[in-house]
Protein backbone atom coordinates (compact mmCIF):
# COMPACT_ATOMS: atom_id res chain seq x y z
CA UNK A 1 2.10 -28.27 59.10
CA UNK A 2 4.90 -26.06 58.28
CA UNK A 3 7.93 -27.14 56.75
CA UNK A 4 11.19 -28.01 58.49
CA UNK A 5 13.28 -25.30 57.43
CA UNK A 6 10.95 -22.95 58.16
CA UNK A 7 10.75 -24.07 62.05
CA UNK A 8 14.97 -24.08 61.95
CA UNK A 9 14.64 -20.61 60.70
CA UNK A 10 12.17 -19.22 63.16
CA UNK A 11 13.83 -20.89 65.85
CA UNK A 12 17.26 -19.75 64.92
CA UNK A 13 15.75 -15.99 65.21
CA UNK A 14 14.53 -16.56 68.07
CA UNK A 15 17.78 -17.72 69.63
CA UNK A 16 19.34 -14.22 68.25
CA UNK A 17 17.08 -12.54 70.23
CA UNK A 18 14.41 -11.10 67.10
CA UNK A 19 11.33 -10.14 67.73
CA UNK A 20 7.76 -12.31 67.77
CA UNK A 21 6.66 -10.64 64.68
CA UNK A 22 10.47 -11.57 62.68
CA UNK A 23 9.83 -15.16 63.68
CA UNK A 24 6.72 -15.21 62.72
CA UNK A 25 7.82 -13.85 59.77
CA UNK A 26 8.87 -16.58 58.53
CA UNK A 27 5.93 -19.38 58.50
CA UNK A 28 4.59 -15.75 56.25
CA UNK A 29 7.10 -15.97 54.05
CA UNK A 30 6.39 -19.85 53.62
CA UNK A 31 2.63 -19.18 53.57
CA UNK A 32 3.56 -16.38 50.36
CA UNK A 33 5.32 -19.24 48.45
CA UNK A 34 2.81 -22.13 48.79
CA UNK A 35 0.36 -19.24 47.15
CA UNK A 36 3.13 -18.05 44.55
CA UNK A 37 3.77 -21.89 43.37
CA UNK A 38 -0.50 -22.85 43.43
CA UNK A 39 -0.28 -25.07 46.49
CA UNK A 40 -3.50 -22.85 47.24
CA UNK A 41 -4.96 -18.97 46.72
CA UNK A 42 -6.11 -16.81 49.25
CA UNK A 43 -8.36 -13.57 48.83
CA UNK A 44 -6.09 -11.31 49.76
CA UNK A 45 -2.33 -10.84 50.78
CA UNK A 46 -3.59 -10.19 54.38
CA UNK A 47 -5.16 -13.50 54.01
CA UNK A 48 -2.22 -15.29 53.20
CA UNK A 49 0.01 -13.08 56.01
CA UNK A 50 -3.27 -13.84 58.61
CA UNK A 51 -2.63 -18.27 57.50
CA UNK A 52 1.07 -17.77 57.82
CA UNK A 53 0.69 -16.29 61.64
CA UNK A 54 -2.03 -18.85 62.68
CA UNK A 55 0.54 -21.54 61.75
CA UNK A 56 3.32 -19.31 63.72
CA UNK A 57 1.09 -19.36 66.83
CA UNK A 58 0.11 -23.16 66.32
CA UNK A 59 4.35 -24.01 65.95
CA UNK A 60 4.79 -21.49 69.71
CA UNK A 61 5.54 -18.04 68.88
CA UNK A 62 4.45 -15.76 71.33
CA UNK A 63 2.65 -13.03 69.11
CA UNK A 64 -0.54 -11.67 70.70
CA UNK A 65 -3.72 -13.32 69.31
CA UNK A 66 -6.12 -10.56 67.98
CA UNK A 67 -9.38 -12.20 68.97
CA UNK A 68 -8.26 -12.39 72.50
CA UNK A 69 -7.83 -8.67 72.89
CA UNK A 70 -10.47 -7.13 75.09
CA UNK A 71 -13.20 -8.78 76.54
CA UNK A 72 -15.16 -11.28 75.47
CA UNK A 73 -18.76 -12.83 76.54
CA UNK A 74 -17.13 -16.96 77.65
CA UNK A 75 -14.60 -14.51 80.14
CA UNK A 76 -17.72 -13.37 81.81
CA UNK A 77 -19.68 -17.19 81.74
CA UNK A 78 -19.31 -18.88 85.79
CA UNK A 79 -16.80 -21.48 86.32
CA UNK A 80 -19.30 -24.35 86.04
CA UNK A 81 -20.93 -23.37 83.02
CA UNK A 82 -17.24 -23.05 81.25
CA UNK A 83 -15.91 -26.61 81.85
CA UNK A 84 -19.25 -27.89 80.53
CA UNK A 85 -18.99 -26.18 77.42
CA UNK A 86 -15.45 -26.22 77.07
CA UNK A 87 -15.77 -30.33 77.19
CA UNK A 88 -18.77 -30.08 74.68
CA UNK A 89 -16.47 -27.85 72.54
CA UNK A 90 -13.74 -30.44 72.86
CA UNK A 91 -15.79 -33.37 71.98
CA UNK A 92 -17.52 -31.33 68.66
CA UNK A 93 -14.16 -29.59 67.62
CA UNK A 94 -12.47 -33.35 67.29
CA UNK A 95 -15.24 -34.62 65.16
CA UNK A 96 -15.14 -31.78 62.85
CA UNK A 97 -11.74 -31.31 62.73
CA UNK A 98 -10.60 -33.29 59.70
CA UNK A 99 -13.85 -31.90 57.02
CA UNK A 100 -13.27 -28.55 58.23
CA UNK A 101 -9.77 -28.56 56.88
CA UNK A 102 -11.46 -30.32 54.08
CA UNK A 103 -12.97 -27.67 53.52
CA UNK A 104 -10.76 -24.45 53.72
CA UNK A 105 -8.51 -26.20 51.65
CA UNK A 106 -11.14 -26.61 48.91
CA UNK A 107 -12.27 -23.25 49.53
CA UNK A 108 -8.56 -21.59 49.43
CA UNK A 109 -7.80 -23.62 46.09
CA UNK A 110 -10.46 -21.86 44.40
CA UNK A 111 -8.73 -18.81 45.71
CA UNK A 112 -6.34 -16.88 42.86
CA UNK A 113 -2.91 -16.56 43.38
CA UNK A 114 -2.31 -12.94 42.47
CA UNK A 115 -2.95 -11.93 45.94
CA UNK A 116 1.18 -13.00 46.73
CA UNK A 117 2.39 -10.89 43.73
CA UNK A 118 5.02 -8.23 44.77
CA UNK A 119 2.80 -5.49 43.74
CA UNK A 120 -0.25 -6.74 46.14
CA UNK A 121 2.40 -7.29 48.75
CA UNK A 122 3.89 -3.99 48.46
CA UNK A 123 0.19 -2.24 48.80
CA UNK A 124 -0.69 -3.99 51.40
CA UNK A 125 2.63 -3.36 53.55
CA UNK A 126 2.07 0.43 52.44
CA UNK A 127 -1.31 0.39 53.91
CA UNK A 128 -0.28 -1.22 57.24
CA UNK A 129 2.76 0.81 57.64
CA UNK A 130 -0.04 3.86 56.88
CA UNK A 131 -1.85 2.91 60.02
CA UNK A 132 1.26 3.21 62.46
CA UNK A 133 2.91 6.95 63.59
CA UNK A 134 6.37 7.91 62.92
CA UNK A 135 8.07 7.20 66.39
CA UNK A 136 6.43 3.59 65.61
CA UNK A 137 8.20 2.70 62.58
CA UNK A 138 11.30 4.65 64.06
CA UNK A 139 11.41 2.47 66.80
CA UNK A 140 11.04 -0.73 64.69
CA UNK A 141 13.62 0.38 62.62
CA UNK A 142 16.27 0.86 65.46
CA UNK A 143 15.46 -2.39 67.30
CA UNK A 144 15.87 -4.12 63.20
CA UNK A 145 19.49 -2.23 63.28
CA UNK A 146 20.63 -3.39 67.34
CA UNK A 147 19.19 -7.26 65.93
CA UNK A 148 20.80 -7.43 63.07
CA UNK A 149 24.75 -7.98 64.23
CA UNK A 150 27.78 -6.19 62.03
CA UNK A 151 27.33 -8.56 58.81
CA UNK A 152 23.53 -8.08 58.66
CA UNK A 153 23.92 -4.23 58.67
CA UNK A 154 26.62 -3.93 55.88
CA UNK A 155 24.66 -6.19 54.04
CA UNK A 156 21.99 -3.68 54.48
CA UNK A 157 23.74 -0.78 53.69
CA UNK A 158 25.57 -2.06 50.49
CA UNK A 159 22.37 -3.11 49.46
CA UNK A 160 20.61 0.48 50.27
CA UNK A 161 23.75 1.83 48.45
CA UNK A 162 23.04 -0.29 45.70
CA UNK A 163 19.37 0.57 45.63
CA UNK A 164 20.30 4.48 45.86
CA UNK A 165 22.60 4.05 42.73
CA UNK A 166 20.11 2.81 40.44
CA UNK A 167 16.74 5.40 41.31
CA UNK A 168 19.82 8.08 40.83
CA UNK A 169 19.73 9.15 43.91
C-alpha cells in the first residue's frame, strides 16, 4: 500500500494537469526509497521502477499496462468459456493472494539494494532514454516546460545555471 504522501503528491500532479508517467512518478520515487533504506531489494533498478508503477496503476493512474498491448489468446476465448474461467480465476486468485505476497516479499528481501544507487539509476535512465528518437525526448521536454508554471521553470534554470557553473561550462 503506498504511503499517504505519496497519493497527495500524485494526486496534486494530477490536478496541475502532469502527465500519467509524472504521477506515476511518484509511487517510483517511493518504491526507490523503501529499496535505498532496506525495506526490500530488487534485481534491478527497472525492477524497482516496474513495483513502483504496478502500485501507481493499483492507486488509478491511467498509464497503459504493457501486458495488455496487442493481442492476447483469453481476447480470442467465446463469451461462455471467459466468465467460467474468469470466476475460477477469481475464486483461486483470493486463496492465494495473501502467500503469494508472502512470498515476493521474501523473495525481494533477499534482493540487494544497490540496484537504487544513483549510478544504477542514472544507467538505466541512459539506456531508456537510448531507446527513444530525438523529436521524442524533444517533445517530452516541451510539454515538462508548458507543466511546470513560472516558479518551477526558474527553479529549473537557476539550477541548470548552477549545474553549468560547476562542469565549467
Amino acid at each position: 500500500m503506498p504511503e499517504k504522501k505519496t497519493l497527495e503528491r500524485a494526486r496534486k500532479d494530477k490536478r496541475e494537469g502532469k502527465a500519467p508517467s509524472t504521477q506515476a512518478g511518484e509511487f517510483v520515487k517511493e518504491e526507490i526509497e523503501h529499496v535505498r533504506e532496506g525495506k526490500h531489494g530488487a534485481r534491478s533498478a527497472k525492477q524497482a521502477i516496474a513495483i513502483g508503477l504496478s502500485k501507481a496503476r493499483r492507486a488509478g493512474v491511467d498509464i497503459p499496462d504493457k501486458s495488455k498491448s496487442g493481442k492476447s489468446a483469453a481476447r480470442k476465448k467465446p463469451a461462455a468459456k471467459k466468465s467460467a474461467t474468469r470466476k475460477a480465476a477469481a475464486k483461486k486468485s483470493s486463496e492465494s493472494a495473501a502467500t503469494r505476497r508472502r512470498a515476493t516479499t521474501k523473495a525481494l528481501k533477499k534482493e540487494g539494494t544497490g540496484t537504487a544507487s544513483k549510478q544504477a539509476l542514472s544507467r538505466q535512465a541512459h539506456k531508456a532514454a537510448s531507446h527513444r528518437t530525438a523529436a521524442d525526448r524533444s517533445a517530452a521536454a516541451k510539454k515538462a516546460a508548458r507543466t511546470k508554471g513560472a516558479a518551477g521553470r526558474s527553479a529549473a534554470a537557476k539550477k541548470a545555471a548552477r549545474t553549468r557553473a560547476r562542469r565549467g561550462h
